[in-house]
N, C-alpha and C. Protein backbone atom coordinates (compact mmCIF):
# COMPACT_ATOMS: atom_id res chain seq x y z
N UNK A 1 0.82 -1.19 0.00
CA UNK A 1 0.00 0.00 0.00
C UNK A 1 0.87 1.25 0.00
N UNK A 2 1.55 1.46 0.97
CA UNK A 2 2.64 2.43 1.07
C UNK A 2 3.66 2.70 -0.27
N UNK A 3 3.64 1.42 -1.51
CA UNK A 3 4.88 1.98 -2.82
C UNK A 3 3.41 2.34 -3.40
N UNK A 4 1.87 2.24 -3.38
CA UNK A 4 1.16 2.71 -4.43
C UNK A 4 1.13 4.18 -4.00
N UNK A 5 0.87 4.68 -2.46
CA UNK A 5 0.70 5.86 -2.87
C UNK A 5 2.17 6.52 -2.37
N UNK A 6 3.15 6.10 -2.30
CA UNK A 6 4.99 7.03 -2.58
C UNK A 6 4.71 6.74 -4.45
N UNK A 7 4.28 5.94 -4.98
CA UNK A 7 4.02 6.83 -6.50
C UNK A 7 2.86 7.40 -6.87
N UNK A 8 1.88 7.12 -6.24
CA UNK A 8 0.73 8.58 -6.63
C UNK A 8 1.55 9.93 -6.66
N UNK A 9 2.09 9.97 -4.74
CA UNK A 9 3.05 10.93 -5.09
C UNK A 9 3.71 11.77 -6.14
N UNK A 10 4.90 10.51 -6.23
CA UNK A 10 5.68 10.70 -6.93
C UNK A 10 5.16 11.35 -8.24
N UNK A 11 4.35 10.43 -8.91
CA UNK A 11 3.48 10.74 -10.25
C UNK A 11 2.68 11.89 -10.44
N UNK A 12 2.13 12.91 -9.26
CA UNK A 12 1.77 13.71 -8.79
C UNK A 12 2.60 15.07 -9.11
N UNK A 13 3.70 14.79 -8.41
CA UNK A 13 4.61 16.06 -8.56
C UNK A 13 5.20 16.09 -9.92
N UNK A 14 5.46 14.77 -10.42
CA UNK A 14 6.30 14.95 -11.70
C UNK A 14 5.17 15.58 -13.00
N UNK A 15 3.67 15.29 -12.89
CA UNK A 15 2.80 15.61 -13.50
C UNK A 15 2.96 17.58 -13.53
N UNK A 16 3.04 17.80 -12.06
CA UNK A 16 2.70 19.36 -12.05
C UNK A 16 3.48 19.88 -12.16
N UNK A 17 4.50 19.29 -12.33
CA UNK A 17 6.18 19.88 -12.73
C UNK A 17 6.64 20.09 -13.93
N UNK A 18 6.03 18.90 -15.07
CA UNK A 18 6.54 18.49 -16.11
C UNK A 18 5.34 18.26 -16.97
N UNK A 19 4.37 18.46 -16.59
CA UNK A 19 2.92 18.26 -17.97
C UNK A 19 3.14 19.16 -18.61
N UNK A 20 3.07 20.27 -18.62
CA UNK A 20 2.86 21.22 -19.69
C UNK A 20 4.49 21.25 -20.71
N UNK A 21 5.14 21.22 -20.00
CA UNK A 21 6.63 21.15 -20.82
C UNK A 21 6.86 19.81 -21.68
N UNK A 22 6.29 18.46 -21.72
CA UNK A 22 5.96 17.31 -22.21
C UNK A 22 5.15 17.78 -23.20
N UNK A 23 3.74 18.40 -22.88
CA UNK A 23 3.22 18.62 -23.63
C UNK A 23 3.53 19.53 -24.96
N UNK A 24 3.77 20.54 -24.77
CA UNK A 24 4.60 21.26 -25.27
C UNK A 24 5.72 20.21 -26.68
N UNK A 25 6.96 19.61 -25.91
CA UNK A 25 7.53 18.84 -26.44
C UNK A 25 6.72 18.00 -27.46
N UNK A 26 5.75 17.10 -26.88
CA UNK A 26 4.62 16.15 -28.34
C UNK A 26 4.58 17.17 -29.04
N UNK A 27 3.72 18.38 -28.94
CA UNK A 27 2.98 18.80 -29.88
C UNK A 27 4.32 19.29 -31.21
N UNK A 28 5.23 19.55 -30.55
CA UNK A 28 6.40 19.93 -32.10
C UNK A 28 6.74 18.36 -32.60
N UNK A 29 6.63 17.75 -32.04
CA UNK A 29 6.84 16.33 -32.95
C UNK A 29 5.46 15.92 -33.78
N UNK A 30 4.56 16.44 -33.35
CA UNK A 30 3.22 15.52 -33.69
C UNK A 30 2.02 17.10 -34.56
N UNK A 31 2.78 18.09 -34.31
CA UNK A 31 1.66 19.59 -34.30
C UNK A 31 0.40 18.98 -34.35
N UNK A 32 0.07 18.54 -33.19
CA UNK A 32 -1.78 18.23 -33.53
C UNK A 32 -1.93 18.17 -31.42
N UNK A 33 -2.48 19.30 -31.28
CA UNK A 33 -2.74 19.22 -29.66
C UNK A 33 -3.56 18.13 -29.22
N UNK A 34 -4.65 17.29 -29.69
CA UNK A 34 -5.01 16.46 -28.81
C UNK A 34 -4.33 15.14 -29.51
N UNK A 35 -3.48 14.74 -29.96
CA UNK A 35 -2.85 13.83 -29.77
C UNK A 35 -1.45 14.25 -29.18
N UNK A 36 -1.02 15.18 -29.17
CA UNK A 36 -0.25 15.36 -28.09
C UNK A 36 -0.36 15.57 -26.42
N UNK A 37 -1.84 15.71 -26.35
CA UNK A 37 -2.14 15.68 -24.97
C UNK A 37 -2.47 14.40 -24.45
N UNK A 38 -3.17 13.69 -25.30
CA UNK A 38 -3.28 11.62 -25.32
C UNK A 38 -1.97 11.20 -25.10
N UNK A 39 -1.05 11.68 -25.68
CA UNK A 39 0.19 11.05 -25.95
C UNK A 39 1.32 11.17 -24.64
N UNK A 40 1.01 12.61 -24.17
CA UNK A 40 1.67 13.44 -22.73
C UNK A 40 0.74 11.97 -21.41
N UNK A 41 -0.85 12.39 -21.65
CA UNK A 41 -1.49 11.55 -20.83
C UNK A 41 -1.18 9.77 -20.64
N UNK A 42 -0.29 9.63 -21.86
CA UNK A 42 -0.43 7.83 -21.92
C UNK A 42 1.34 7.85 -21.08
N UNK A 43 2.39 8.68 -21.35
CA UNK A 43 3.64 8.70 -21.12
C UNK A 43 3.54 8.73 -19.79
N UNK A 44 2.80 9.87 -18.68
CA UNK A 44 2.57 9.80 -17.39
C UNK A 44 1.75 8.29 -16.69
N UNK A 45 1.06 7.77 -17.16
CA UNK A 45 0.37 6.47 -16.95
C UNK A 45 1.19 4.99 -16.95
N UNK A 46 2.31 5.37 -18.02
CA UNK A 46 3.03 4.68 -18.35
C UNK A 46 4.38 4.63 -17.29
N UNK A 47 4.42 5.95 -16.83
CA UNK A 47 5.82 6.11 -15.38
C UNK A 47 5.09 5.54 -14.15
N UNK A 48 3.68 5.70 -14.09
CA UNK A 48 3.35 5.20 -13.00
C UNK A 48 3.80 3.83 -12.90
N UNK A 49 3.88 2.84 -13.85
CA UNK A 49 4.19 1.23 -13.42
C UNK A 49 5.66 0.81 -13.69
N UNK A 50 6.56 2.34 -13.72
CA UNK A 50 8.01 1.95 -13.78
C UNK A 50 8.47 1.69 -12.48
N UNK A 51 9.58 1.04 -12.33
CA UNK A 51 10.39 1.07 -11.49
C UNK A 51 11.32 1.77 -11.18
N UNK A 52 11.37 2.50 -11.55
CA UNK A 52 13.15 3.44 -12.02
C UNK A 52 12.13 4.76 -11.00
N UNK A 53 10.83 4.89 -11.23
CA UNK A 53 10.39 6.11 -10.80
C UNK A 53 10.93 6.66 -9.47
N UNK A 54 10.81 5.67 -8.33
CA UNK A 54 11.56 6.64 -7.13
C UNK A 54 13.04 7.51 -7.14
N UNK A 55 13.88 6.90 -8.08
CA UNK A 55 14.91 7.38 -7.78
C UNK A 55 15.24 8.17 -9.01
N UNK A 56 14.33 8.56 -9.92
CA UNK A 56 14.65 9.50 -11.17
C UNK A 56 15.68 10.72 -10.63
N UNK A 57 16.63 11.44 -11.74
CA UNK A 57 17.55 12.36 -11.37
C UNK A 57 17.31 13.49 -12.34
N UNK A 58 16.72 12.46 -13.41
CA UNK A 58 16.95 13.56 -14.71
C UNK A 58 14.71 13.36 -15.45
N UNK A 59 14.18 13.92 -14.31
CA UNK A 59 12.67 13.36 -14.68
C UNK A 59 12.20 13.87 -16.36
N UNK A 60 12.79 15.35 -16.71
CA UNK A 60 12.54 15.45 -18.11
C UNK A 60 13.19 13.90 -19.26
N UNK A 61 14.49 14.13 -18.97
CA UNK A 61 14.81 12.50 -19.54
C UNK A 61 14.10 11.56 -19.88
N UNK A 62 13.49 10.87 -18.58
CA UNK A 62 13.15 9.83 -18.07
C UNK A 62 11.77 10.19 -19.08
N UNK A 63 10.88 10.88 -18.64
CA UNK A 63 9.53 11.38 -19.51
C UNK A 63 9.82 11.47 -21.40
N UNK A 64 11.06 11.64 -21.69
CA UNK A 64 10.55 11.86 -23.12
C UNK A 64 11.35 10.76 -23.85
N UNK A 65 11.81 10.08 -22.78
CA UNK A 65 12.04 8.22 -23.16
C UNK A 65 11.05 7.80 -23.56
N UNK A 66 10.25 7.63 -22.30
CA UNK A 66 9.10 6.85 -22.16
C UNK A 66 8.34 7.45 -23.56
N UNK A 67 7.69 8.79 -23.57
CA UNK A 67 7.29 9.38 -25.01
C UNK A 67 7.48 9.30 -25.86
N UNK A 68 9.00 8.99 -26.47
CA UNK A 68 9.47 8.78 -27.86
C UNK A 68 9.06 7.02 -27.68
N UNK A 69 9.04 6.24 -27.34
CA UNK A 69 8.62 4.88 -27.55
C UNK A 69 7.11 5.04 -27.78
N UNK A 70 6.18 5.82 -27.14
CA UNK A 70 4.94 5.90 -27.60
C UNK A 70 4.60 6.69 -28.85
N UNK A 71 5.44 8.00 -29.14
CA UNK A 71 5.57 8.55 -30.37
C UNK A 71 5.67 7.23 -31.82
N UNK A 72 7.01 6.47 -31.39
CA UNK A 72 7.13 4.76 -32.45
C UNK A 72 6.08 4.45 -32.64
N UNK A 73 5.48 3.97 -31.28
CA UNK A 73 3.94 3.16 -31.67
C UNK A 73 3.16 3.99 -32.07
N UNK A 74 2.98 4.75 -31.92
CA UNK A 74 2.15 5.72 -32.97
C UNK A 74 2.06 5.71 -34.24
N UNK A 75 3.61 6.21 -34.72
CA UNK A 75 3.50 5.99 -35.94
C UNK A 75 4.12 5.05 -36.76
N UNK A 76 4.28 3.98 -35.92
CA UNK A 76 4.00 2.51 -36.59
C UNK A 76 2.84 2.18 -36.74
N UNK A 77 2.07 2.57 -36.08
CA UNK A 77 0.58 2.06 -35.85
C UNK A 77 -0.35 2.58 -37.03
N UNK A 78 -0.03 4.28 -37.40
CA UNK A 78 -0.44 5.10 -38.16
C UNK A 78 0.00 4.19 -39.67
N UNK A 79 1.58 3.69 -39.55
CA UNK A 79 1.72 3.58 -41.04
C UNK A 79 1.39 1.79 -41.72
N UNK A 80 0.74 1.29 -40.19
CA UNK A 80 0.29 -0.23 -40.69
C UNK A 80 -1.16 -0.02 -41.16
N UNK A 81 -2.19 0.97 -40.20
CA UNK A 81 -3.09 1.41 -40.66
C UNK A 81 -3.42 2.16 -42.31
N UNK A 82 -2.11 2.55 -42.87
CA UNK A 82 -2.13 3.53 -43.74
C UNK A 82 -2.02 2.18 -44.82
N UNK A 83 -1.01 1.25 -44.59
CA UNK A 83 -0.67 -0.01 -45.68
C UNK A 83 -2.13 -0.50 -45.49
N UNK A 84 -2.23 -0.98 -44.96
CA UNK A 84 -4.07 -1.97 -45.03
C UNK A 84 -5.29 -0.87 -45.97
N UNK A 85 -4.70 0.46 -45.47
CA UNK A 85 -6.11 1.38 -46.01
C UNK A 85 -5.91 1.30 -47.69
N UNK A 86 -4.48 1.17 -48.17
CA UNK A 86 -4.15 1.59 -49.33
C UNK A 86 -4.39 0.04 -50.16
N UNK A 87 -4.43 -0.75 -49.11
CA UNK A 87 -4.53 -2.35 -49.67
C UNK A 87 -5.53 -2.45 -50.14
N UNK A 88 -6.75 -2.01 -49.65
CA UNK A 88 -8.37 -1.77 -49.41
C UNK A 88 -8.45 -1.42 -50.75
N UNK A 89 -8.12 0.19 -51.07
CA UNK A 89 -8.03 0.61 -52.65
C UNK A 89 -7.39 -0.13 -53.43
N UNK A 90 -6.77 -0.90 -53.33
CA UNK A 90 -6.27 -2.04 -54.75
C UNK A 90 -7.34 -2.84 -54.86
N UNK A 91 -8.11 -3.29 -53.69
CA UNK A 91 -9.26 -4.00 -54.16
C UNK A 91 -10.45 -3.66 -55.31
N UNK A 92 -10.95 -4.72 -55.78
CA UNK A 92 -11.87 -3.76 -56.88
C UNK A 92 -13.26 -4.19 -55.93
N UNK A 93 -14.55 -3.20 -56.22
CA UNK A 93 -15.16 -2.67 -55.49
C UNK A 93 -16.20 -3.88 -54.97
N UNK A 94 -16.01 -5.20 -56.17
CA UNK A 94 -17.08 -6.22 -55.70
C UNK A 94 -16.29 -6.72 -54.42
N UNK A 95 -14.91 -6.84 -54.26
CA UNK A 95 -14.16 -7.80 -53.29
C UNK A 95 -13.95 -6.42 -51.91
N UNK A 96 -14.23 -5.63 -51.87
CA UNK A 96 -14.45 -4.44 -50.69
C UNK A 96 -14.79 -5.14 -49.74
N UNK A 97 -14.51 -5.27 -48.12
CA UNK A 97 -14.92 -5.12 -47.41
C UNK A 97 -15.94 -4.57 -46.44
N UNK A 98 -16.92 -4.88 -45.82
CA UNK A 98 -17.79 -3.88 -45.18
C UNK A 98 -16.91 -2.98 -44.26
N UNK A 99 -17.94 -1.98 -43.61
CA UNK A 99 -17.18 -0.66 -43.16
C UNK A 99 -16.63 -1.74 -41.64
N UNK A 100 -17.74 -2.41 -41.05
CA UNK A 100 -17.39 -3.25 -39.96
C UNK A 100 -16.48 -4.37 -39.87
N UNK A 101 -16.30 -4.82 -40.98
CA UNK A 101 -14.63 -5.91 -41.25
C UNK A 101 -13.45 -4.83 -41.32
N UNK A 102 -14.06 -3.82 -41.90
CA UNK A 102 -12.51 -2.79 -42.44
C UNK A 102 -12.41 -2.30 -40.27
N UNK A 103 -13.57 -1.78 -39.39
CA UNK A 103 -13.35 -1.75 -38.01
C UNK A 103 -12.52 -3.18 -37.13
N UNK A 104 -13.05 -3.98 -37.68
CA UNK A 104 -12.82 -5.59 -36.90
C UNK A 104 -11.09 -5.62 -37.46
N UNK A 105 -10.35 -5.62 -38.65
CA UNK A 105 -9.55 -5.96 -39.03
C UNK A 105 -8.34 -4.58 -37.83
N UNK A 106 -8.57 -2.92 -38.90
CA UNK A 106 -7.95 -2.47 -37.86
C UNK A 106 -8.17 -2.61 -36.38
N UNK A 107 -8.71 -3.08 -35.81
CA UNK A 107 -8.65 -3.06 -34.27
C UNK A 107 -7.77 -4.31 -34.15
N UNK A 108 -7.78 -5.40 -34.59
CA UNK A 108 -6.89 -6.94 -34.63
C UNK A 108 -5.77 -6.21 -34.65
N UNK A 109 -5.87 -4.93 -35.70
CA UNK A 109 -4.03 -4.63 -36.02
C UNK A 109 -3.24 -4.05 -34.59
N UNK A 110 -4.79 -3.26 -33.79
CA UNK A 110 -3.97 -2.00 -32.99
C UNK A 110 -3.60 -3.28 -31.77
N UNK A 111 -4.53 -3.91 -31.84
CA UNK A 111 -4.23 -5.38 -30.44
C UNK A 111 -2.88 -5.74 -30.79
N UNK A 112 -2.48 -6.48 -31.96
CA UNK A 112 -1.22 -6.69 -32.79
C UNK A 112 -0.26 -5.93 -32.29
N UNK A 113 -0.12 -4.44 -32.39
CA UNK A 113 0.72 -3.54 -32.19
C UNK A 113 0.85 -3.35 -30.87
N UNK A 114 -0.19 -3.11 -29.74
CA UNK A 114 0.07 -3.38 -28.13
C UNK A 114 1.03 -4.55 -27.84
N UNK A 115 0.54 -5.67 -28.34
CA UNK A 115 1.03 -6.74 -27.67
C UNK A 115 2.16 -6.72 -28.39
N UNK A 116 2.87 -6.04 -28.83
CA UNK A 116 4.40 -6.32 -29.30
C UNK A 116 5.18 -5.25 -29.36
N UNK A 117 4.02 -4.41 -28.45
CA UNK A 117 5.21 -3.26 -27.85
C UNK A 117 5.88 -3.31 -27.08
N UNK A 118 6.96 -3.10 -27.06
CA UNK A 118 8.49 -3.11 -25.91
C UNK A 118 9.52 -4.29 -26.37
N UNK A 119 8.93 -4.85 -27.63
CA UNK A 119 9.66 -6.29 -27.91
C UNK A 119 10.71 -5.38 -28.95
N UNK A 120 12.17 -5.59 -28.93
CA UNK A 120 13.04 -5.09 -30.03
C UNK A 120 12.02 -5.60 -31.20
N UNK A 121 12.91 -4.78 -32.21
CA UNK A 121 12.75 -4.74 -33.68
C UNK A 121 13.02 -5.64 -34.17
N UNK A 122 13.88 -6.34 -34.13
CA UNK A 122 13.96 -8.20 -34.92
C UNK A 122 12.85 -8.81 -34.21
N UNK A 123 13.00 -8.85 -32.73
CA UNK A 123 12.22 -10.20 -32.61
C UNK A 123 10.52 -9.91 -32.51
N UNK A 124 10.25 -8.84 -32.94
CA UNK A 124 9.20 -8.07 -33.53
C UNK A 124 8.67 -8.66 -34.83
N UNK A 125 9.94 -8.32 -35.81
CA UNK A 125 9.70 -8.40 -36.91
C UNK A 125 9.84 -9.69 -37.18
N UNK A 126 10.57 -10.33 -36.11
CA UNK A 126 10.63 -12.09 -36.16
C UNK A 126 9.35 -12.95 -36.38
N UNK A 127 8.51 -12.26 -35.57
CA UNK A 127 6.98 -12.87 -34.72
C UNK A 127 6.44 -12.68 -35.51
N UNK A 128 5.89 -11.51 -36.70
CA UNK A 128 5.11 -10.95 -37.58
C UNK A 128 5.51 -11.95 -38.61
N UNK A 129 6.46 -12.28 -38.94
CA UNK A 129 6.96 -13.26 -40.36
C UNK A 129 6.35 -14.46 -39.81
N UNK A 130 6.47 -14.88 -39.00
CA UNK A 130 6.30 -16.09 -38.69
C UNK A 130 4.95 -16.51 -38.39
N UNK A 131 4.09 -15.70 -37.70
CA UNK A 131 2.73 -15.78 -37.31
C UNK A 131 1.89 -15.39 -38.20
N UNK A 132 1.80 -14.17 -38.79
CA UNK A 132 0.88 -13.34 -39.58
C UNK A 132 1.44 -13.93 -41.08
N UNK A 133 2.68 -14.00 -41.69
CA UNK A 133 2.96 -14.05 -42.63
C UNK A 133 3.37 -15.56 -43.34
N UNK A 134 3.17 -16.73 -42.26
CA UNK A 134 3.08 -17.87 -42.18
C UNK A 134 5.03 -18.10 -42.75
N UNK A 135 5.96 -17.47 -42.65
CA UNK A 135 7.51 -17.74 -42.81
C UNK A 135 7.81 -19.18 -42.16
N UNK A 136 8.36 -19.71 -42.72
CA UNK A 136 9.14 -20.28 -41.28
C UNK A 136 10.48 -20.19 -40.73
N UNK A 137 11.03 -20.79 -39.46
CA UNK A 137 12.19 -20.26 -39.08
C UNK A 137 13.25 -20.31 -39.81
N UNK A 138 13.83 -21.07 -40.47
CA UNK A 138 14.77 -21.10 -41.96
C UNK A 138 14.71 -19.77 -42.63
N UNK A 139 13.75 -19.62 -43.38
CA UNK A 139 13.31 -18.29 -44.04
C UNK A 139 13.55 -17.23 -43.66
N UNK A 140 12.87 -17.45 -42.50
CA UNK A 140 12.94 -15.92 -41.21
C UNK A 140 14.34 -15.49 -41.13
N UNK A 141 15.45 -16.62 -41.01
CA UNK A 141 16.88 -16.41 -40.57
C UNK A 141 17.85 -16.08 -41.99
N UNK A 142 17.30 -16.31 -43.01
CA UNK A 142 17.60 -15.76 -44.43
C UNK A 142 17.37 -14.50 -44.40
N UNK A 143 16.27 -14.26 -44.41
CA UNK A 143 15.68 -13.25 -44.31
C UNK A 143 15.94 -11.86 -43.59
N UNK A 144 16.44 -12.22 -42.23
CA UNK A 144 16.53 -11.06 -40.98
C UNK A 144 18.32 -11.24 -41.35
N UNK A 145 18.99 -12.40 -41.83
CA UNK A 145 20.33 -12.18 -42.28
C UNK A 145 20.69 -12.74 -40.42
N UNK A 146 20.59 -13.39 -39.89
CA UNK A 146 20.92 -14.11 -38.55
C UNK A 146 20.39 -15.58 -38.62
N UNK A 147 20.90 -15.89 -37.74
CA UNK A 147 21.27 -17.45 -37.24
C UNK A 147 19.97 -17.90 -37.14
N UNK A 148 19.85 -19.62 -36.96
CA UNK A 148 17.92 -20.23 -36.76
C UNK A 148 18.42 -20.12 -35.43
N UNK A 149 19.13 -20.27 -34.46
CA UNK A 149 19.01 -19.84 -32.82
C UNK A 149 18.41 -18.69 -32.32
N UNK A 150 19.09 -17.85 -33.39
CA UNK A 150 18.68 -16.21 -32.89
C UNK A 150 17.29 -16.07 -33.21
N UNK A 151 17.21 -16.37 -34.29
CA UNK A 151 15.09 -16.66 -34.99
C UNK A 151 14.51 -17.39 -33.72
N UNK A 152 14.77 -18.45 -33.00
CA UNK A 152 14.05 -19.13 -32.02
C UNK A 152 14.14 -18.25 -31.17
N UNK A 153 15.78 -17.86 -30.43
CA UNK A 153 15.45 -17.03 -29.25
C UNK A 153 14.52 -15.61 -29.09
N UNK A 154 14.36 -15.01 -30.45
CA UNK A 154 13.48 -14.16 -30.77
C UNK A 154 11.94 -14.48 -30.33
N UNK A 155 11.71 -15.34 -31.35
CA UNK A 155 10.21 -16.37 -31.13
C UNK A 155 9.78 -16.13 -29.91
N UNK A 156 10.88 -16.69 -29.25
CA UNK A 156 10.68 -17.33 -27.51
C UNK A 156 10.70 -15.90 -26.81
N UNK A 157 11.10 -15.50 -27.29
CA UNK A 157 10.83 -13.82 -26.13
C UNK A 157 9.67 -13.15 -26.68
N UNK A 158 9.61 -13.22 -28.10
CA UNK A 158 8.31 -12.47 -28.47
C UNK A 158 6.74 -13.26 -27.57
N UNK A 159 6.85 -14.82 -28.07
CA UNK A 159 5.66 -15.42 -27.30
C UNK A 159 5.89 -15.29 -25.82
N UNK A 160 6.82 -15.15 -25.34
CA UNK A 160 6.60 -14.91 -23.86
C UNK A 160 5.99 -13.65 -23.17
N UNK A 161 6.84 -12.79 -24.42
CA UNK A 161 6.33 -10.77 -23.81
C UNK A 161 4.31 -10.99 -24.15
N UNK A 162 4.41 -11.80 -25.24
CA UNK A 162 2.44 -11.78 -25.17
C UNK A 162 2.36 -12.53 -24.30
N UNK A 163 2.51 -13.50 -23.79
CA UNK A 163 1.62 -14.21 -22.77
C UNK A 163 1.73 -12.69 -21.48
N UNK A 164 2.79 -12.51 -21.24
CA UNK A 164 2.84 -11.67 -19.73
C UNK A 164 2.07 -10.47 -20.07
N UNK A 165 2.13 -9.91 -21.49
CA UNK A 165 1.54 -8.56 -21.53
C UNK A 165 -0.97 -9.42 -21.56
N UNK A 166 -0.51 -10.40 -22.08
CA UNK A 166 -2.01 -10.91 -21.61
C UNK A 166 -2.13 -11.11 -20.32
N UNK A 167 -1.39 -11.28 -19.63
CA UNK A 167 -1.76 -11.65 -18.06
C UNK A 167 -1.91 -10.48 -17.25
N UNK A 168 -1.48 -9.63 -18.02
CA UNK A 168 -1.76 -7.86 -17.06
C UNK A 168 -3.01 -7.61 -17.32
């Protein structure tokens, strides 16, 4: 009880100290104020379940870490959304999707993109070849230009970061 609220606290002061200057910061990366204020709001939410928080030295730092990794998912997220939308238009109009498959599909994507946030970039891009794109590990290790160990140990951390990020 006592580490939830020493970080309410904590999360407290660093909010009234450092929101508007965060904010500030998104909006020149992003010029669009309410996704820079979503984006300020998800970065503070996101320090609350760090560990590092009690003993921060450098809290601007620490805040536009955490932000530039949500800035990525953003616009990774933006430019998988943008490939599927443009996929949509290659279709010809009998094979279209309804408006509610084109909702059902992006939302699978944004789930997709949560659950493989915080995983590096290979074993990211490991999991996507292999799962979504039916690769297999041979291929994958042609492919990414590394070893079939490194393709497994990838695998194995990617399926593990989803099971734990499902268990939260």
């Amino acid at each position: 009880m006592t580490r939830s609220v020493d970080t309410k606290a904590i999360v407290a002061d660093l909010y009234s100290d450092h929101h508007r200057w965060l904010r500030a910061w998104l909006y020149r990366r992003l010029n669009c104020p309410d996704d820079a204020a979503d984006l300020a709001q998800d970065t503070f939410v996101r320090a609350m379940g760090s560990s590092a928080l009690p003993a921060l030295e450098e809290p601007r730092a620490f805040l536009a870490t955490v932000a530039r990794r949500l800035l990525s998912n953003l616009f990774r997220r933006r430019a998988l959304e943008q490939a599927y939308l443009e996929e949509l238009g290659r279709l010809p109009e009998c094979c279209m999707p309804s408006a509610e498959d084109v909702l059902l599909v992006r939302e699978a994507l944004a789930q997709i993109d949560r659950l493989l946030d915080g995983l590096p970039e290979r074993a990211r891009h490991a999991f996507i070849l292999h799962r979504l794109e039916g690769l297999s590990q041979p291929m994958i290790a042609e492919q990414l230009g590394v070893s079939l160990a490194t393709v497994e140990r990838d695998l194995r951390r990617a399926f593990l970061h989803c099971l734990s990020v499902e268990a939260e």
